[in-house]
C-alpha atoms as a PDB file:
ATOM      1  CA  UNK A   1      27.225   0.796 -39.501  1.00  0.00           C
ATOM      2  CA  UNK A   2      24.400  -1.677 -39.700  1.00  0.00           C
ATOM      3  CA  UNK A   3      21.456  -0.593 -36.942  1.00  0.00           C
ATOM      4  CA  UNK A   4      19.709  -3.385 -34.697  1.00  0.00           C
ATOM      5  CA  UNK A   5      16.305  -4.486 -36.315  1.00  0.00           C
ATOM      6  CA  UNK A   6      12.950  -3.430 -34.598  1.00  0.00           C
ATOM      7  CA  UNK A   7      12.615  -7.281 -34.054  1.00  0.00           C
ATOM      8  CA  UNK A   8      16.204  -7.854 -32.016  1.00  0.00           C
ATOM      9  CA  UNK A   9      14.921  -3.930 -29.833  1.00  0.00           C
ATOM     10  CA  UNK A  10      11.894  -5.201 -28.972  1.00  0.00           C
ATOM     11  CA  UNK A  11      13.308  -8.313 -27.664  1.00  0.00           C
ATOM     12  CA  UNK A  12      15.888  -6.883 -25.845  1.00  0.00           C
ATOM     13  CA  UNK A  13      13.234  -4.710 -24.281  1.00  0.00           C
ATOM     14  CA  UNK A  14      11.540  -7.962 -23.683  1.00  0.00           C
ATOM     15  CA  UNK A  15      14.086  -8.812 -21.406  1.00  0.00           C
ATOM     16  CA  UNK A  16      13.804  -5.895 -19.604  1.00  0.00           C
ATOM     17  CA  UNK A  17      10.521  -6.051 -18.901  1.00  0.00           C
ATOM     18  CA  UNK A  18      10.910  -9.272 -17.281  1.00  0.00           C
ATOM     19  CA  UNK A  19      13.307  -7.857 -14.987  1.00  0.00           C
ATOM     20  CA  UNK A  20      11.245  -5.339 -13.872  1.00  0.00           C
ATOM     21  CA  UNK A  21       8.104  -7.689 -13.570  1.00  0.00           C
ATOM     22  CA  UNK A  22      10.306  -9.867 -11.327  1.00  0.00           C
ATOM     23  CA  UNK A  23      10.936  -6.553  -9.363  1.00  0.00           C
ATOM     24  CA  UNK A  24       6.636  -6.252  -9.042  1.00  0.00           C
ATOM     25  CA  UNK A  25       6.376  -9.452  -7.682  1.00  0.00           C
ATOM     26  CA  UNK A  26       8.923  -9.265  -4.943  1.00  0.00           C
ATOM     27  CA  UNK A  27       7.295  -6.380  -3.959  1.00  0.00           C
ATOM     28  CA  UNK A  28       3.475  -7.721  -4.145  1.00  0.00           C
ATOM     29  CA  UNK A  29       4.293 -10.471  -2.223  1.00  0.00           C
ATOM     30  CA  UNK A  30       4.779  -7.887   0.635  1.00  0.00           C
ATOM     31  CA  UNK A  31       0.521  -7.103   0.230  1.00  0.00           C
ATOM     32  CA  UNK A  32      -0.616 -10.313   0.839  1.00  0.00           C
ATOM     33  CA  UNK A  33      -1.208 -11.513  -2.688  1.00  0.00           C
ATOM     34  CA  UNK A  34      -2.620  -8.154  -4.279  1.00  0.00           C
ATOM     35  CA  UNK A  35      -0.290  -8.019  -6.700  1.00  0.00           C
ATOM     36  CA  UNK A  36      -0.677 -11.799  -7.910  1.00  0.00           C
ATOM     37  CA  UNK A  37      -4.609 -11.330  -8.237  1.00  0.00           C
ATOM     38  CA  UNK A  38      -4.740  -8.241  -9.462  1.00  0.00           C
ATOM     39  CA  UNK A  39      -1.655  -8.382 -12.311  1.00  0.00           C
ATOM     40  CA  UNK A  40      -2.124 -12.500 -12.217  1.00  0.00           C
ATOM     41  CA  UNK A  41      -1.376 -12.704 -16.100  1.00  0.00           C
ATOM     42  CA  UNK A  42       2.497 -11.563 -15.328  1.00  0.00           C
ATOM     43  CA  UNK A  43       2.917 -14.526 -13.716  1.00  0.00           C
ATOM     44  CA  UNK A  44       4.221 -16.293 -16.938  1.00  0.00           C
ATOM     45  CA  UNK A  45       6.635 -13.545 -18.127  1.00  0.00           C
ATOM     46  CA  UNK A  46      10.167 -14.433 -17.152  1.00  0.00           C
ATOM     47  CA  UNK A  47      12.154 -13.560 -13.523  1.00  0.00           C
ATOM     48  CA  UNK A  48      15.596 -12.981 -13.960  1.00  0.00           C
ATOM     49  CA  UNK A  49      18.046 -12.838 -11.009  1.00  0.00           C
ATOM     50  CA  UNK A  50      19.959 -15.764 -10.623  1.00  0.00           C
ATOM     51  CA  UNK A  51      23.371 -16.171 -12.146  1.00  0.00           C
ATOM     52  CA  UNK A  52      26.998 -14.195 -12.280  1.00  0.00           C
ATOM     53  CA  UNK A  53      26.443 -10.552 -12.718  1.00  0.00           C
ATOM     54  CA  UNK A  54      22.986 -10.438 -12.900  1.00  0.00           C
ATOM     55  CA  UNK A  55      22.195  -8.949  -9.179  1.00  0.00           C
ATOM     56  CA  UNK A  56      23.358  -5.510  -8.986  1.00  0.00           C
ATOM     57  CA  UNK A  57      24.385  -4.639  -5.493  1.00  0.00           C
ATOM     58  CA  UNK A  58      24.347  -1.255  -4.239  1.00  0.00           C
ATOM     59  CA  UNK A  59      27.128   0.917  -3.653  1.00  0.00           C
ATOM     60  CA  UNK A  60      27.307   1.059  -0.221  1.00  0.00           C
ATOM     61  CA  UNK A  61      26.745  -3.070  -0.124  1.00  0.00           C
ATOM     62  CA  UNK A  62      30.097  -3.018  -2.479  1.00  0.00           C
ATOM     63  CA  UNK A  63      31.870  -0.650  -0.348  1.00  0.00           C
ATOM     64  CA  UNK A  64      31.141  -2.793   2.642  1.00  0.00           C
ATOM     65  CA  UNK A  65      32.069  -6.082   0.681  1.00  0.00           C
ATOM     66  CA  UNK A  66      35.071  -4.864  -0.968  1.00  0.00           C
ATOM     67  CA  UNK A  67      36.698  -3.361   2.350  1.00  0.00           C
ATOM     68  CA  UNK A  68      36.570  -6.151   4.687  1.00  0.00           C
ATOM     69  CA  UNK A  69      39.032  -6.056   7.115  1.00  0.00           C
ATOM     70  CA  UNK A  70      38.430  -9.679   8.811  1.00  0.00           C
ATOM     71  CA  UNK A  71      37.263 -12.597   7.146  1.00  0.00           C
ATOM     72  CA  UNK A  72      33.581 -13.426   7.628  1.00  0.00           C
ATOM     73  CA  UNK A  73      31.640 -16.531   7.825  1.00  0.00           C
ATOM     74  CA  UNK A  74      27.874 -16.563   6.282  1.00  0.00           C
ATOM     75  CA  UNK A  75      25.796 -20.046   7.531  1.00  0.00           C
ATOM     76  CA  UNK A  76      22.724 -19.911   5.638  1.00  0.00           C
ATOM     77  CA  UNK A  77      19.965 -22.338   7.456  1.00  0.00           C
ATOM     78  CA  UNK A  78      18.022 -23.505   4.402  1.00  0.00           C
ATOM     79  CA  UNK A  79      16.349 -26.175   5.382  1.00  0.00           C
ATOM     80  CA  UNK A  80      12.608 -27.013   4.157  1.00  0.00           C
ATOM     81  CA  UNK A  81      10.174 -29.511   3.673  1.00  0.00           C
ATOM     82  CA  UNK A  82       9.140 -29.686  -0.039  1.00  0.00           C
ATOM     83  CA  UNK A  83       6.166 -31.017   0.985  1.00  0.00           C
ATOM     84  CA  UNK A  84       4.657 -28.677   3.349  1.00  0.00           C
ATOM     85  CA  UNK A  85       6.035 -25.669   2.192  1.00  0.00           C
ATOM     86  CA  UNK A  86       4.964 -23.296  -0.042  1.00  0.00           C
ATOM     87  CA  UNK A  87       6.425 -23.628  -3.869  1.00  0.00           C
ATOM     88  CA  UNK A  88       6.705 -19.241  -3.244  1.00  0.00           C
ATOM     89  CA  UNK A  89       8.833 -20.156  -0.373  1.00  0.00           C
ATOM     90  CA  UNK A  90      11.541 -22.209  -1.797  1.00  0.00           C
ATOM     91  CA  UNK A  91      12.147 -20.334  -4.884  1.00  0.00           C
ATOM     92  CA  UNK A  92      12.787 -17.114  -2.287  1.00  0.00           C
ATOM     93  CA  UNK A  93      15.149 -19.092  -0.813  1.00  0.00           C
ATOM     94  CA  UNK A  94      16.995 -19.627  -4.031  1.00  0.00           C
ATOM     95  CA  UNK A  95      16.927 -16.200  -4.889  1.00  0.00           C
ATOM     96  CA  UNK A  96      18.453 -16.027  -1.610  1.00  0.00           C
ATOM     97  CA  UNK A  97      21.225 -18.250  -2.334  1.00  0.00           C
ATOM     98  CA  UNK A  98      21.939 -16.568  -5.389  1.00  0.00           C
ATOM     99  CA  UNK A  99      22.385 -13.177  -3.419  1.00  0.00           C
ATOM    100  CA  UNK A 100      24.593 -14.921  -1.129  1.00  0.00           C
ATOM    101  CA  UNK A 101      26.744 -16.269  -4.327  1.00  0.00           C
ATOM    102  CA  UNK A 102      27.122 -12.482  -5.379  1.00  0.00           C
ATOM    103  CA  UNK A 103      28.206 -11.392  -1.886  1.00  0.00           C
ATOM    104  CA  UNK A 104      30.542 -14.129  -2.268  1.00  0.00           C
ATOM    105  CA  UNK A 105      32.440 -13.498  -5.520  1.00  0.00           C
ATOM    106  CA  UNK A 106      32.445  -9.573  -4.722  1.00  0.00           C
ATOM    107  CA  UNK A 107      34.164 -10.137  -1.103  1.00  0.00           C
ATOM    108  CA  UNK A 108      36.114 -12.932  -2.495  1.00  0.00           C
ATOM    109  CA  UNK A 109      38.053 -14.978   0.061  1.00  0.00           C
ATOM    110  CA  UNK A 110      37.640 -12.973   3.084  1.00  0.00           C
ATOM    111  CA  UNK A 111      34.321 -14.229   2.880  1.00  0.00           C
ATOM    112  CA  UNK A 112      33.115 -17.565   3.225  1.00  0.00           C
ATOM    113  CA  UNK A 113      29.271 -19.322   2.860  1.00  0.00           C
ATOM    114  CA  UNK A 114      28.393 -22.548   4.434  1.00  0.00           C
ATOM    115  CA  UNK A 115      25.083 -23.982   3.237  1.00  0.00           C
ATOM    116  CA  UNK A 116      22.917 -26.169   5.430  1.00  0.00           C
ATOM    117  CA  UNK A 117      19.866 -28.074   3.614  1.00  0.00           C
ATOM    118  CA  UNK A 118      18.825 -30.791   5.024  1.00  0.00           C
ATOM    119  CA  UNK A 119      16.161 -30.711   7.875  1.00  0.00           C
ATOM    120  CA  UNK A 120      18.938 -33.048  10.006  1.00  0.00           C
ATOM    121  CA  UNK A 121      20.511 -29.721  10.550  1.00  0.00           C
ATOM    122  CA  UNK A 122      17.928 -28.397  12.917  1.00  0.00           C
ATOM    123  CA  UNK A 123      19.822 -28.439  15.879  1.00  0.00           C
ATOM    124  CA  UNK A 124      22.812 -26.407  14.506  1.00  0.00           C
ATOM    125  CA  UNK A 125      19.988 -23.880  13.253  1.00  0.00           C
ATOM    126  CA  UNK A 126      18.422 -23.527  16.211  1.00  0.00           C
ATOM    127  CA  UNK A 127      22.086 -23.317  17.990  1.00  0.00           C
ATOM    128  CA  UNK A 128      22.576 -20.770  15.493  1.00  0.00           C
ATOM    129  CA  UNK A 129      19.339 -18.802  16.662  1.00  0.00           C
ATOM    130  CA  UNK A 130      16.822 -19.153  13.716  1.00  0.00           C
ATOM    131  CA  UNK A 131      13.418 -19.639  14.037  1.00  0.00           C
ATOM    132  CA  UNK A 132      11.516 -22.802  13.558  1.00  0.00           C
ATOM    133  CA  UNK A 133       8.401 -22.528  11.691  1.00  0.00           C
ATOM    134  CA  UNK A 134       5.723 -24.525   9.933  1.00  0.00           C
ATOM    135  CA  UNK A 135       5.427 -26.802  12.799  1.00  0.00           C
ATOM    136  CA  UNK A 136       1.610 -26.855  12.210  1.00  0.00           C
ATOM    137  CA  UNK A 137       2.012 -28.285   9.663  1.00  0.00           C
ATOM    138  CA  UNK A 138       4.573 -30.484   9.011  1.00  0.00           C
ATOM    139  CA  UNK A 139       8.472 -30.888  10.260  1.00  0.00           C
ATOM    140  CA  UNK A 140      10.534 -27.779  11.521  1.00  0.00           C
ATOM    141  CA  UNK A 141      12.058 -25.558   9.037  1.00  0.00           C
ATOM    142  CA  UNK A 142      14.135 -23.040   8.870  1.00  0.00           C
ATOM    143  CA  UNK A 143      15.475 -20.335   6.563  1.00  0.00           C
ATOM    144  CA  UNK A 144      17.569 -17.786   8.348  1.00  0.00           C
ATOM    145  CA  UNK A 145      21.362 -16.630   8.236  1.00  0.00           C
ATOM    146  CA  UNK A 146      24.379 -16.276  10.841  1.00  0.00           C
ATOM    147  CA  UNK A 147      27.038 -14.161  10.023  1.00  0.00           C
ATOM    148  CA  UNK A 148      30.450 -14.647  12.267  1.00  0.00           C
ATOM    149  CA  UNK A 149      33.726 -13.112  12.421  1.00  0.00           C
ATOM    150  CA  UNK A 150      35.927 -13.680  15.305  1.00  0.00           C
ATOM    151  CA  UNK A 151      34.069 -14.029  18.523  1.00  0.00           C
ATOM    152  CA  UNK A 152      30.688 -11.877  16.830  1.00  0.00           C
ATOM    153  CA  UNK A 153      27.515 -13.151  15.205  1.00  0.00           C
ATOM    154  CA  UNK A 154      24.815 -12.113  14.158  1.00  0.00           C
ATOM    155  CA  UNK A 155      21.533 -13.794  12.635  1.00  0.00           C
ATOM    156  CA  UNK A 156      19.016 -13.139  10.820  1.00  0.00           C
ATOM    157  CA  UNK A 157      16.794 -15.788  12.201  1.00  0.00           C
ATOM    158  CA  UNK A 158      13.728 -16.090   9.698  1.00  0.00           C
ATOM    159  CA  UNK A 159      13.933 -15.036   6.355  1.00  0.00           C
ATOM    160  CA  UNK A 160      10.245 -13.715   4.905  1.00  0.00           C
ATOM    161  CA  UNK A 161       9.727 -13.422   1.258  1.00  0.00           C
ATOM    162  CA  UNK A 162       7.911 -10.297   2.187  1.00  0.00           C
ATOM    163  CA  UNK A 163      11.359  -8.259   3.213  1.00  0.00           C
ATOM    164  CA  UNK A 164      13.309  -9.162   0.180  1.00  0.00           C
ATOM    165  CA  UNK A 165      13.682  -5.778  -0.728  1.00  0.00           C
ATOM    166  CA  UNK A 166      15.580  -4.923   2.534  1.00  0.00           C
ATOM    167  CA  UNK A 167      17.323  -7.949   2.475  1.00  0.00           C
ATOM    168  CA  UNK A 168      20.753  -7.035   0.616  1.00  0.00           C
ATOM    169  CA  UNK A 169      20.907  -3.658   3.070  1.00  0.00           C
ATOM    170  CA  UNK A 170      19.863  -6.188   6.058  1.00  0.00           C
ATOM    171  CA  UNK A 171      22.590  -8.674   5.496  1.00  0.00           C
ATOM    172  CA  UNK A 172      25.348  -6.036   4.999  1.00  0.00           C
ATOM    173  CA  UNK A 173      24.610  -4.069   8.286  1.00  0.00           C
ATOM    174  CA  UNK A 174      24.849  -7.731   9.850  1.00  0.00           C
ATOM    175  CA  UNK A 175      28.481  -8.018   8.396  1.00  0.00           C
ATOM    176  CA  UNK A 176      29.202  -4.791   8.879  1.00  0.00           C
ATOM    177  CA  UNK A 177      28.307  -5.357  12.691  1.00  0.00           C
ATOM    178  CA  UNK A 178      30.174  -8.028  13.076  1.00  0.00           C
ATOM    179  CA  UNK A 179      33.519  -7.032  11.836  1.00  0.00           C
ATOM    180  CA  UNK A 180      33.282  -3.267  13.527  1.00  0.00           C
ATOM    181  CA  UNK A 181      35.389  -3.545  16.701  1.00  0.00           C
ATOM    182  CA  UNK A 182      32.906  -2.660  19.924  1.00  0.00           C
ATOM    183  CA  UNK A 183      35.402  -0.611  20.774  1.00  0.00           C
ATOM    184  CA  UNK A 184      35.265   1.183  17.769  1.00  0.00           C
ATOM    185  CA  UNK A 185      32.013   1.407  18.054  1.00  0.00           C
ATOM    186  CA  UNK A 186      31.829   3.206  21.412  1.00  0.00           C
ATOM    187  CA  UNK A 187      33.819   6.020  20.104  1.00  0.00           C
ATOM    188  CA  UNK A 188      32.367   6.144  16.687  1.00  0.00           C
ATOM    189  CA  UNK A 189      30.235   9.607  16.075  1.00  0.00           C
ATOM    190  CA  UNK A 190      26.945   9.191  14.416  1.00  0.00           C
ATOM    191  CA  UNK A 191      26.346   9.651  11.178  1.00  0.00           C
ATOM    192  CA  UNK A 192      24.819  12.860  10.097  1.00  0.00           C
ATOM    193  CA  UNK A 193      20.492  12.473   9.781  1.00  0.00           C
ATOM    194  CA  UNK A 194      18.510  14.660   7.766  1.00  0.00           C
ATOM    195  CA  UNK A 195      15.731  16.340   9.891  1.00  0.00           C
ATOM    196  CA  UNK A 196      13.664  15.205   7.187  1.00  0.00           C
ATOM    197  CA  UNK A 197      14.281  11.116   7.632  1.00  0.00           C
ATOM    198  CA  UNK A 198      14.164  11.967  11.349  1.00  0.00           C
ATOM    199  CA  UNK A 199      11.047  14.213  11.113  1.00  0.00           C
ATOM    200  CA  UNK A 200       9.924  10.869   9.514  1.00  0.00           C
ATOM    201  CA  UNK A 201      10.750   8.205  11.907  1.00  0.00           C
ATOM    202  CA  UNK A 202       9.074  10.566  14.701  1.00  0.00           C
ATOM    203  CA  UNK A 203       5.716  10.444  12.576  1.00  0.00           C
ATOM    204  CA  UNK A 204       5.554   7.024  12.353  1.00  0.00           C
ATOM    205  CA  UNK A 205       7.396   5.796  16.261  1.00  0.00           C
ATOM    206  CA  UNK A 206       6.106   8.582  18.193  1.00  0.00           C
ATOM    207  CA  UNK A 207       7.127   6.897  21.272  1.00  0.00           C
ATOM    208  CA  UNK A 208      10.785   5.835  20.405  1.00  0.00           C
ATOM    209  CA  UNK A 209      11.925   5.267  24.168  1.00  0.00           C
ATOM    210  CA  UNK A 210       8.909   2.838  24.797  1.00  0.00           C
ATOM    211  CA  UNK A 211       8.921   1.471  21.131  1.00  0.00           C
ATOM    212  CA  UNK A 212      11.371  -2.016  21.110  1.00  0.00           C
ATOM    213  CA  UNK A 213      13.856  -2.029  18.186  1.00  0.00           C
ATOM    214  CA  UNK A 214      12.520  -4.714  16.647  1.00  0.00           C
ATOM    215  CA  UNK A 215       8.815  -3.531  17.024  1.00  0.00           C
ATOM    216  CA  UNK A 216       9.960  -0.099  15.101  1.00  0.00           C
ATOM    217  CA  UNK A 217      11.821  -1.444  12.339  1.00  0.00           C
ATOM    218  CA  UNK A 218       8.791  -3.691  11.629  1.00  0.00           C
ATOM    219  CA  UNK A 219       6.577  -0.549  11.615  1.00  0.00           C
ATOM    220  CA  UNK A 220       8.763   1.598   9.239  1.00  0.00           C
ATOM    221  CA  UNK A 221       9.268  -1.651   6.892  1.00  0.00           C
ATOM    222  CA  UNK A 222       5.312  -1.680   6.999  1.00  0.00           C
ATOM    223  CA  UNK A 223       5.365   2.038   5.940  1.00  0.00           C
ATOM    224  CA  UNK A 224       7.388   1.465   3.129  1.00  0.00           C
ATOM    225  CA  UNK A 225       5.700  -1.467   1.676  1.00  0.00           C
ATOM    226  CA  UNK A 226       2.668   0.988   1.305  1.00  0.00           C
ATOM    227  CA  UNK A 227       4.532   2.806  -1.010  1.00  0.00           C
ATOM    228  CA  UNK A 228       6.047   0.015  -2.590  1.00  0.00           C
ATOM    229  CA  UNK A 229       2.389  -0.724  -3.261  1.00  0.00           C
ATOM    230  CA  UNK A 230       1.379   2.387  -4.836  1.00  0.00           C
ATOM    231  CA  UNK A 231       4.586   2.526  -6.610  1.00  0.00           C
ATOM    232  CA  UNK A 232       4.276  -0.634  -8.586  1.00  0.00           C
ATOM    233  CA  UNK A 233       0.287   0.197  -9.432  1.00  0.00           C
ATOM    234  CA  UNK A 234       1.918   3.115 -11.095  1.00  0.00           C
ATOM    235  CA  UNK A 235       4.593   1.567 -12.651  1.00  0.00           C
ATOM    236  CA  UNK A 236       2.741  -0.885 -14.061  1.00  0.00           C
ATOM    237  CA  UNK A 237      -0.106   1.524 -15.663  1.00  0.00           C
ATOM    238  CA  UNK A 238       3.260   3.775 -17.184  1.00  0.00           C
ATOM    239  CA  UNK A 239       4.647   0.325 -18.621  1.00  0.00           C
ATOM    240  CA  UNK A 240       1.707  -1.109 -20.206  1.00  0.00           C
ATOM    241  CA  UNK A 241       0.984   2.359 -22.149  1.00  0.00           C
ATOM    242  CA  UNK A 242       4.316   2.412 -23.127  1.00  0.00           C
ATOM    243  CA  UNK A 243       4.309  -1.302 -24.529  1.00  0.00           C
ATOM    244  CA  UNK A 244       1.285  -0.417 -26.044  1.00  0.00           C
ATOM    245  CA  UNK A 245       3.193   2.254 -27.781  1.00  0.00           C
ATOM    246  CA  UNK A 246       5.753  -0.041 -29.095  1.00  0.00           C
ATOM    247  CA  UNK A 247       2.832  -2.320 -30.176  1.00  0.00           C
ATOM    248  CA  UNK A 248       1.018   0.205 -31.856  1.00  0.00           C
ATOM    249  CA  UNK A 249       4.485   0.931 -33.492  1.00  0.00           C
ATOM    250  CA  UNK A 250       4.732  -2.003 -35.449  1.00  0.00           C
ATOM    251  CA  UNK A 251       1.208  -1.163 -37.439  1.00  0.00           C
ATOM    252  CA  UNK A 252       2.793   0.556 -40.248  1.00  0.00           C
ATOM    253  CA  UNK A 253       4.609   3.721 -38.589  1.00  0.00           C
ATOM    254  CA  UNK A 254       8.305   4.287 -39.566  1.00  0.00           C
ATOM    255  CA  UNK A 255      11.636   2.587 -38.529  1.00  0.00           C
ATOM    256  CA  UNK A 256      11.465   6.270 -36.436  1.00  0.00           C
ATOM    257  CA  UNK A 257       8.606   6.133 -34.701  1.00  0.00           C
ATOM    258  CA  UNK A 258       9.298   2.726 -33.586  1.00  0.00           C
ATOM    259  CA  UNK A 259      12.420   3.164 -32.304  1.00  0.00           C
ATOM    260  CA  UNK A 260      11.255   6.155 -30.424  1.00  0.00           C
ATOM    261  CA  UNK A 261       8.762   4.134 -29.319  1.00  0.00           C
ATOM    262  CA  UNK A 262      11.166   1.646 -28.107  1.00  0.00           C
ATOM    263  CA  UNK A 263      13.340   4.280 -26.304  1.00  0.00           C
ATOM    264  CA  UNK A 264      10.820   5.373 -24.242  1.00  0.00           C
ATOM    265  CA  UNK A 265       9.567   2.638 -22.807  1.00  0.00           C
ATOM    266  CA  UNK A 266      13.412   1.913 -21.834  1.00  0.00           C
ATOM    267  CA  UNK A 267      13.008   5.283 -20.198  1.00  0.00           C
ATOM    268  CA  UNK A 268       9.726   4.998 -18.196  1.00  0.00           C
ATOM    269  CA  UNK A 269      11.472   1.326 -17.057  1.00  0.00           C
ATOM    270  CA  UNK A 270      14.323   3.321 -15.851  1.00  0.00           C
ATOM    271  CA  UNK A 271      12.434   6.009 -14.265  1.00  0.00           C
ATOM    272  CA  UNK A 272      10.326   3.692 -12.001  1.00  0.00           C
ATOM    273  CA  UNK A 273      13.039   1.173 -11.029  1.00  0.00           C
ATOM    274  CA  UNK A 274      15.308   4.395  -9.814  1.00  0.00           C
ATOM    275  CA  UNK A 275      11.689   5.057  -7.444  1.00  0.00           C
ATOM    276  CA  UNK A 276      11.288   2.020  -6.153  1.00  0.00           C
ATOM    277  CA  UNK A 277      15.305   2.396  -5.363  1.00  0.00           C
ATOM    278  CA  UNK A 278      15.007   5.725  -3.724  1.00  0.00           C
ATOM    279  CA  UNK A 279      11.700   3.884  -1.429  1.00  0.00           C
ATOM    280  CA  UNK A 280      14.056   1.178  -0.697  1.00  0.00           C
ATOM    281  CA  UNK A 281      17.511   3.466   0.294  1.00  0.00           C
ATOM    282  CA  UNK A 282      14.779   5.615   1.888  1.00  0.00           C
ATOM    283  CA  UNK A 283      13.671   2.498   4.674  1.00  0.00           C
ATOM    284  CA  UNK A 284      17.522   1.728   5.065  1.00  0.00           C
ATOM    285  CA  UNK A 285      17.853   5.306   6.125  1.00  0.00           C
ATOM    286  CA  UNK A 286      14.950   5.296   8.654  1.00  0.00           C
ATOM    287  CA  UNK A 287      16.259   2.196  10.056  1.00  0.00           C
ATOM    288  CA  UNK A 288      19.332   3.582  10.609  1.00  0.00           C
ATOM    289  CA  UNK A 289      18.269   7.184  12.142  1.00  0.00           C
ATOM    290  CA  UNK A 290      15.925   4.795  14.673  1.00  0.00           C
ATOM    291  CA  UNK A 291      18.955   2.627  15.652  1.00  0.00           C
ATOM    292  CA  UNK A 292      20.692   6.102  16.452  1.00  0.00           C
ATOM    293  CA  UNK A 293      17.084   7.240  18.472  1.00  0.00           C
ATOM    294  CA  UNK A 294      17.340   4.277  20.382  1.00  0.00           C
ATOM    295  CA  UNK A 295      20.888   4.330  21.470  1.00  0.00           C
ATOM    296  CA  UNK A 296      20.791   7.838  22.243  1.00  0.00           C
ATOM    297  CA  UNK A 297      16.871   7.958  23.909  1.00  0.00           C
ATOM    298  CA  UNK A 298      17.493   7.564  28.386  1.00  0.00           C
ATOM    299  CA  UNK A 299      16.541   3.638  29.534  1.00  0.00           C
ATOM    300  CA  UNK A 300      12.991   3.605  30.441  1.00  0.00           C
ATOM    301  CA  UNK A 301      12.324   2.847  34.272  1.00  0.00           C
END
């Protein structure tokens, strides 16, 4: 059997790397720009998401997806000025629409997505209960999403670039909401926690009666962009000595050593996406165990 050529590996790997890069990005947007100044000369290599098959959901996003027992209606408020907002901003919201288009063709026609672009739509945005913004500087916009089925919605009213990470889990907790029965819901037992994602929340919401839902999720999402920080600075110093490996490869060493070469850095891509999954599954979880806290925790006076 004929074997692949060094040349056709390496640009296979090529593609992976770009993957992963777009992975970086998503995440350094959450610091505020230290990702773009510090690893600035990424910014060329290429960002694949979009397109059939090429966002891979989750298991329990597919689970929640594939067992829909009411048909659900996604609005997604897209609606921005070109000229006022940021070019970062409207390519998120693409991304976003892609993700939607995945949800789409795995739920299939139980679930539904109506797109709203132009800024004429305000009102039904705002009647939908997203949030305006960049009014200082130019028209209202808006990029949130309502999810309805039957007589329940849900919204998430203002899309950041910043959460993208959580955003897949986000939106399928909203669905999943929205076609549980309250009923259902009432009787429902808990899900099992671990003591240590509880042990967890505790450190960082020490006060979890006095501590508003919306307040705590913010502060374990800020938690976990830390790591999601010091994750990437370490991926990216195990990826650029492995791709100086394969470059160093290509100076003479044999059809073996390059190929080994090749594997791992396949391997150390592998190794560092699964961390930056297990950071991600790991703020899902929190979430969840503080939802739980809450509901459980006595009203405050």
């Amino acid at each position: 059997m004929r074997q692949p050529s060094f040349k056709r590996m390496t640009g296979a790997v090529g593609v992976r790397v770009g993957i992963l890069v777009w992975v970086l990005i998503v995440f350094g947007l959450a610091t505020g720009g230290f990702w773009y100044h510090r690893y600035g000369k990424m910014h060329n290599m290429p960002r694949i998401i979009g397109g059939a098959g090429s966002i891979v959901l989750s298991d329990n996003t597919l689970a929640v997806l594939t067992n829909l027992n009411s048909a659900v209606e996604i609005r997604f408020y897209s609606l921005l000025d070109p000229a006022t907002v940021p070019a970062a901003s409207l390519t998120f919201a693409e991304r976003v629409d892609r993700l939607l288009a995945e949800f789409q063709q795995v739920a299939g026609w139980k679930l539904s997505v109506t797109r709203y672009n132009s800024l004429s739509d305000a009102d039904a945005a705002s009647a939908d209960g997203i949030k305006p913004f960049n009014i200082e500087k130019g028209p209202a916009c808006f990029l949130g999403i309502t999810v309805i089925c039957g007589e329940q919605k849900e919204s998430l009213p203002q899309l950041q670039p910043e959460w993208e990470p959580a955003l897949e889990y986000d939106l399928a907790r909203a669905i999943l909401r929205v076609t549980t029965p309250p009923a259902t819901v009432a009787i429902k037992a808990p899900a099992p926690v671990s003591p240590e994602i509880t042990n967890e929340v505790l450190r960082l919401i020490p006060d979890i009666t006095g501590t508003a839902l919306e307040d705590g999720i913010g502060i374990l999402r800020a938690a976990a962009v830390t790591r999601f920080v010091g994750a990437s600075a370490e991926m990216e110093k195990q990826i650029q000595a492995a791709q100086q490996q394969v470059a160093n490869a290509q100076n003479g060493q044999s059809d073996a050593e390059k190929q080994a070469a090749v594997k791992h850095l396949q391997q150390v891509q592998l190794e560092q996406a699964e961390k930056v999954k297990a950071i991600a599954a790991e703020l899902q979880a929190q979430i969840a165990t503080f939802e739980q806290m809450k509901t459980a925790a006595p009203a405050t006076k």
